[in-house]
N, C-alpha and C. Protein backbone atom coordinates (compact mmCIF):
# COMPACT_ATOMS: atom_id res chain seq x y z
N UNK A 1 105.34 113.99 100.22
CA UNK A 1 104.05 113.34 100.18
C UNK A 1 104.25 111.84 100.34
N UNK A 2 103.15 111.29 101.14
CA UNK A 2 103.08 109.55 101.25
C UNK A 2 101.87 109.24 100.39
N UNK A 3 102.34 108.44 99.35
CA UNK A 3 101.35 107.36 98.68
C UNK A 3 101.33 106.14 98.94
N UNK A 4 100.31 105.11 99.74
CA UNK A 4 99.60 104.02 100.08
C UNK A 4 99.19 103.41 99.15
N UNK A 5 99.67 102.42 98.29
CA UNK A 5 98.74 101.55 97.37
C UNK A 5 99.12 100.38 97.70
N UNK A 6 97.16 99.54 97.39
CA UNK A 6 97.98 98.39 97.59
C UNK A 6 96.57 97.51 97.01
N UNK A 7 96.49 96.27 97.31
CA UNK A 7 95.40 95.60 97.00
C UNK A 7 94.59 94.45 98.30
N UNK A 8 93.82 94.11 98.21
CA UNK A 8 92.65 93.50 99.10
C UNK A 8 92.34 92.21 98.40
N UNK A 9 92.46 91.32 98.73
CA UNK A 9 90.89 89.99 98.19
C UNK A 9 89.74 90.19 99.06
N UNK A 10 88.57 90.23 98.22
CA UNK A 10 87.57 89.96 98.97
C UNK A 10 86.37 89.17 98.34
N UNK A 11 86.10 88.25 99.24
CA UNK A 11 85.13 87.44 98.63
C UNK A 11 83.73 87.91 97.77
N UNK A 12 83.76 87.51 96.42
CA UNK A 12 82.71 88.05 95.73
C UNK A 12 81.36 88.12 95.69
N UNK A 13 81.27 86.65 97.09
CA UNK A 13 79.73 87.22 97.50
C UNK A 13 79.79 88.00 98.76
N UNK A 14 81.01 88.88 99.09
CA UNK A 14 80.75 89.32 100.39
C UNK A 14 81.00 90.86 100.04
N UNK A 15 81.08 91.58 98.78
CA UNK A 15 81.39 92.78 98.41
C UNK A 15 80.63 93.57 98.97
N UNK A 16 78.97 93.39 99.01
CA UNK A 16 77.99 93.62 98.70
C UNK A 16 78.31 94.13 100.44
N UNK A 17 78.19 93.30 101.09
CA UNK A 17 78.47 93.41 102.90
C UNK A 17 79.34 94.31 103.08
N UNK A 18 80.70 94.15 102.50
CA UNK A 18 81.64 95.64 102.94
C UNK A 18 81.30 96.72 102.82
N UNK A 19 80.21 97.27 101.73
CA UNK A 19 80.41 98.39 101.32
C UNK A 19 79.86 99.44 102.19
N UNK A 20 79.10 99.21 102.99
CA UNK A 20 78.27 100.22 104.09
C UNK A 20 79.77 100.53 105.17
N UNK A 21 80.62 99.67 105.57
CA UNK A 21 81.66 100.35 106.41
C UNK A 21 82.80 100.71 105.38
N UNK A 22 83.06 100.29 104.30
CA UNK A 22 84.16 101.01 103.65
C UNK A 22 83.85 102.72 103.41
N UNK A 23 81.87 102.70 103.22
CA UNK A 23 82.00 103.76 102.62
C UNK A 23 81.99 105.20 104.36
N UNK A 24 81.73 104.41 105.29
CA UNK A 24 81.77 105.12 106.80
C UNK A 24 83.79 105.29 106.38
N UNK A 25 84.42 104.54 106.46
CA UNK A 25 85.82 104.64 106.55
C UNK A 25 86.08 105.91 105.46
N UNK A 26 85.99 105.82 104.39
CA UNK A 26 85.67 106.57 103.32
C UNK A 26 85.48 108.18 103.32
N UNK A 27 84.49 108.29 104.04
CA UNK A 27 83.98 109.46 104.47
C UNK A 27 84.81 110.13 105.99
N UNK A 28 85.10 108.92 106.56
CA UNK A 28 85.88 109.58 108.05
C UNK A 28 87.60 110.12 107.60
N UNK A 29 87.92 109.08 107.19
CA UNK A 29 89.04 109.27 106.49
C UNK A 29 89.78 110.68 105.93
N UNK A 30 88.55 111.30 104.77
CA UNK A 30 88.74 112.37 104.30
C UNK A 30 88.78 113.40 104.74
N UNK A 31 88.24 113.36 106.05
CA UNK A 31 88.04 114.19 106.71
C UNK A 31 89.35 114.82 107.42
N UNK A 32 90.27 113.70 107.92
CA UNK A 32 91.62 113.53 108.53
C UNK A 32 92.58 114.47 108.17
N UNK A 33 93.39 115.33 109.15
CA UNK A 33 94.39 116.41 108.89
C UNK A 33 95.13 115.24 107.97
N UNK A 34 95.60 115.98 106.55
CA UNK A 34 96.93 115.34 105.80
C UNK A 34 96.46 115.06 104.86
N UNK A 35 94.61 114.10 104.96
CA UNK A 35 94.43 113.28 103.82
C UNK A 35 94.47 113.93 102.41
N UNK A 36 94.83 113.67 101.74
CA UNK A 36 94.38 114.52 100.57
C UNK A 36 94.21 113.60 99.51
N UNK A 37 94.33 112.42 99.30
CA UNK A 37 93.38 111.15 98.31
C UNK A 37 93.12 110.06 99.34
N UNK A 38 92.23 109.79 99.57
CA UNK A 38 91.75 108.41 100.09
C UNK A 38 90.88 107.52 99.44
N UNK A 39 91.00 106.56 99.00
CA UNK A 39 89.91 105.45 98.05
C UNK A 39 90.10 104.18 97.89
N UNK A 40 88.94 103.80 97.69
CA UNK A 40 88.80 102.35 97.19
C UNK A 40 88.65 101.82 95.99
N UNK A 41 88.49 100.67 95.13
CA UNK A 41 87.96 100.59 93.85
C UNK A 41 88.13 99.49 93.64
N UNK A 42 87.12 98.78 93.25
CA UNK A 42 87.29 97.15 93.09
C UNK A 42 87.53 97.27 91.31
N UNK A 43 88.49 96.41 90.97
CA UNK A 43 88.90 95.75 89.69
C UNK A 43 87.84 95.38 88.80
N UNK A 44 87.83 96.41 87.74
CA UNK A 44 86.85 95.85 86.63
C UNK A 44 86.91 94.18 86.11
N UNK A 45 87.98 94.08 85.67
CA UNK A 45 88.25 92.52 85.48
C UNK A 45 88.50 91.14 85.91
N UNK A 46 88.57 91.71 87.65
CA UNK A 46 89.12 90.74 88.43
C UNK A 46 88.38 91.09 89.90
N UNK A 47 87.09 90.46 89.49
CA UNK A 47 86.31 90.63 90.96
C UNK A 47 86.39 90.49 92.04
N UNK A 48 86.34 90.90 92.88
CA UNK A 48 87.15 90.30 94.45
C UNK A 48 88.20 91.41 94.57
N UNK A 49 88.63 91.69 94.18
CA UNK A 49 90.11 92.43 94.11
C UNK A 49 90.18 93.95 94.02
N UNK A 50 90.32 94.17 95.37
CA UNK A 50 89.83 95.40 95.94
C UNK A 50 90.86 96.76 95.82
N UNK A 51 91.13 97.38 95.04
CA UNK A 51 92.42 98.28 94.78
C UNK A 51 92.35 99.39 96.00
N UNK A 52 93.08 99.87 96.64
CA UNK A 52 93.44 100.80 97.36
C UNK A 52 94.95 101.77 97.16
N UNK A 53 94.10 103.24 97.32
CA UNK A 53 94.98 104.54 96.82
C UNK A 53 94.72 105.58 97.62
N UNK A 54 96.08 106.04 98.34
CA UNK A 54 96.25 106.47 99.26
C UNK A 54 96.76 107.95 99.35
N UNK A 55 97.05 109.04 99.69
CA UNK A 55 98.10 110.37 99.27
C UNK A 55 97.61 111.16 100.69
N UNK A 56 98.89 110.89 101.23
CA UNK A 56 99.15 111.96 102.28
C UNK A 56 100.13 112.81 102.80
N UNK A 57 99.52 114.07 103.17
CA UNK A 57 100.87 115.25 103.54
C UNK A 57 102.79 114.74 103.87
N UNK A 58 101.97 113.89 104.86
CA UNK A 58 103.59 113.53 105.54
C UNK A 58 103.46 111.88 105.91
N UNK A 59 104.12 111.54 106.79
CA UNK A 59 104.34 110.83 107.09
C UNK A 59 102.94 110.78 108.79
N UNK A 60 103.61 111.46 109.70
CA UNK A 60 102.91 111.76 110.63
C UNK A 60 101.39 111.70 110.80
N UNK A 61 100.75 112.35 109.72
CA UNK A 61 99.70 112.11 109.00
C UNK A 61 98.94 110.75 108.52
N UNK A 62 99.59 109.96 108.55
CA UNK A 62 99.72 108.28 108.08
C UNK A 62 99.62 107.70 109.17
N UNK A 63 100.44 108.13 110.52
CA UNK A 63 100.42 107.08 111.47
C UNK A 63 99.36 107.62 112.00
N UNK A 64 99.01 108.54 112.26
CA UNK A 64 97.41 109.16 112.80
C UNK A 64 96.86 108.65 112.71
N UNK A 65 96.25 108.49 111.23
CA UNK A 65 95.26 107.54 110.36
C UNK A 65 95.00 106.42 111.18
N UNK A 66 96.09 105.54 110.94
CA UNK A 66 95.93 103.98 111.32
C UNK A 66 95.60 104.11 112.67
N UNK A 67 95.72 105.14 113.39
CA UNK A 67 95.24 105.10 114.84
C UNK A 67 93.41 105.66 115.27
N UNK A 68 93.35 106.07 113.91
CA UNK A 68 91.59 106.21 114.44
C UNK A 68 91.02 105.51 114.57
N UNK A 69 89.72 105.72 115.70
CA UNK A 69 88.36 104.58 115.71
C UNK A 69 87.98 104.20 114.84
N UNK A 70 87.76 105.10 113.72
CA UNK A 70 87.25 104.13 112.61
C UNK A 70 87.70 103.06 112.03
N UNK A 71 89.15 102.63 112.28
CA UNK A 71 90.09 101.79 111.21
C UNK A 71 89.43 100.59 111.92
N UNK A 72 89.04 100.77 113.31
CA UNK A 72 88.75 99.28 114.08
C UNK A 72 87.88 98.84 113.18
N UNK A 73 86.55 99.24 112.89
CA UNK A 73 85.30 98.75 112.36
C UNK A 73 85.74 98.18 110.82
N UNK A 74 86.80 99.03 110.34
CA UNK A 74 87.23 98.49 109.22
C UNK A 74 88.37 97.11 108.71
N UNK A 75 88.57 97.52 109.81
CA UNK A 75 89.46 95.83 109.76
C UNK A 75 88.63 94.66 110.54
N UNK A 76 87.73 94.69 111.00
CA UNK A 76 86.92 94.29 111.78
C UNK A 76 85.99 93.72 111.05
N UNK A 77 85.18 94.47 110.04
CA UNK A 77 84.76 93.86 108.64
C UNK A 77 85.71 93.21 107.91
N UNK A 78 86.73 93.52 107.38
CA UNK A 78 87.88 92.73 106.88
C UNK A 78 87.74 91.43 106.98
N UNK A 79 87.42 91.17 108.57
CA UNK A 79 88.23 89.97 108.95
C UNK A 79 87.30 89.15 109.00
N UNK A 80 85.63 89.86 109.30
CA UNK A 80 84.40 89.19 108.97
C UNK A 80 84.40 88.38 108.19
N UNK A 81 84.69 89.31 107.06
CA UNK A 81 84.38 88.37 105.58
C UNK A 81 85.21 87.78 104.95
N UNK A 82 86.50 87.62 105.55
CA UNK A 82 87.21 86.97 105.30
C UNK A 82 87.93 87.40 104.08
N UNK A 83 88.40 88.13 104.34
CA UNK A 83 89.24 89.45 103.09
C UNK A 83 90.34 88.66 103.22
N UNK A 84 91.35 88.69 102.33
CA UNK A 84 92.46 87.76 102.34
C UNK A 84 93.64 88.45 100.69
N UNK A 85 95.18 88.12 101.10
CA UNK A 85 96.14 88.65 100.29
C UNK A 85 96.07 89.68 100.29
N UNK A 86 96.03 90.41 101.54
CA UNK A 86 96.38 91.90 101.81
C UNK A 86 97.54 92.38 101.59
N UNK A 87 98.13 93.27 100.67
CA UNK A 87 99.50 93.52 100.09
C UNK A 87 99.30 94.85 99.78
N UNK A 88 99.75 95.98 101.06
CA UNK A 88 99.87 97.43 100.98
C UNK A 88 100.99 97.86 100.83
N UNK A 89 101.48 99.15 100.17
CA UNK A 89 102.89 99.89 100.21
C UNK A 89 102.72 101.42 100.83
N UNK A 90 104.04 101.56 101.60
CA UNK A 90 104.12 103.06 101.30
C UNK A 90 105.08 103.53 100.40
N UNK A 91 104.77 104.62 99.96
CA UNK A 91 105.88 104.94 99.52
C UNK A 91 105.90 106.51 99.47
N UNK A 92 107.39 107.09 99.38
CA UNK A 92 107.54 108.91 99.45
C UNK A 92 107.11 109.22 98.21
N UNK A 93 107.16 110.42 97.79
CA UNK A 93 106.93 110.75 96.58
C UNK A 93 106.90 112.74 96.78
N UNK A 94 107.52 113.22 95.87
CA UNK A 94 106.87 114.31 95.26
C UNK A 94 106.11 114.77 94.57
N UNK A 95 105.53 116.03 94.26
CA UNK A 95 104.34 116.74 94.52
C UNK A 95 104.03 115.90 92.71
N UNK A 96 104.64 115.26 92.11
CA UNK A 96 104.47 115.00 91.05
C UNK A 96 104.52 115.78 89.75
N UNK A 97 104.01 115.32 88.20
CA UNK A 97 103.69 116.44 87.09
C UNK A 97 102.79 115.90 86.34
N UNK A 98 102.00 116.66 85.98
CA UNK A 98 101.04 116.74 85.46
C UNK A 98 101.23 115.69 83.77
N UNK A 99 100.51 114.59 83.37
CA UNK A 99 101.27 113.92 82.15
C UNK A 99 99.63 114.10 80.82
């Protein structure tokens, strides 16, 4: 399995503006052979600060992703609003345990 986490800045009067294409990305996303967690979540304590969490089958599955139409519109807003300190990971992982 590939897990994607990472974090976003986004300007706190411009949250309000992302959320109509995060939630199109959101919805297309899930849809995607592999996906099996896709999300967003802005920081209770630290506004602006956009958390992203990721879980997919393989690898293969991942580079797909970044190649759909939808990612355009989404980085595309990104860059609108001037999203900034973008800091994503991948990383492998197994199927995990339950804690």
């Amino acid at each position: 399995m590939i897990i994607v986490a990472g974090t976003i800045r986004i300007p706190a009067d411009k949250i309000e503006a992302l959320k109509p294409t995060a939630e199109a990305t959101l919805l297309a996303t899930r849809k995607e052979k592999g996906c099996i967690v896709y999300s967003y979540a802005f920081d209770v304590l630290d506004k602006g600060l956009l958390r992203i969490y990721e879980e997919w089958e393989n690898l293969a599955n991942l580079q797909e992703h970044l190649k759909q139409p939808h990612m355009g519109p989404w980085r595309a807003k990104l860059a609108e609003i001037g999203a900034s300190d973008r800091s994503i990971k991948r990383f492998e992982a197994g199927a995990g345990e339950q804690l």
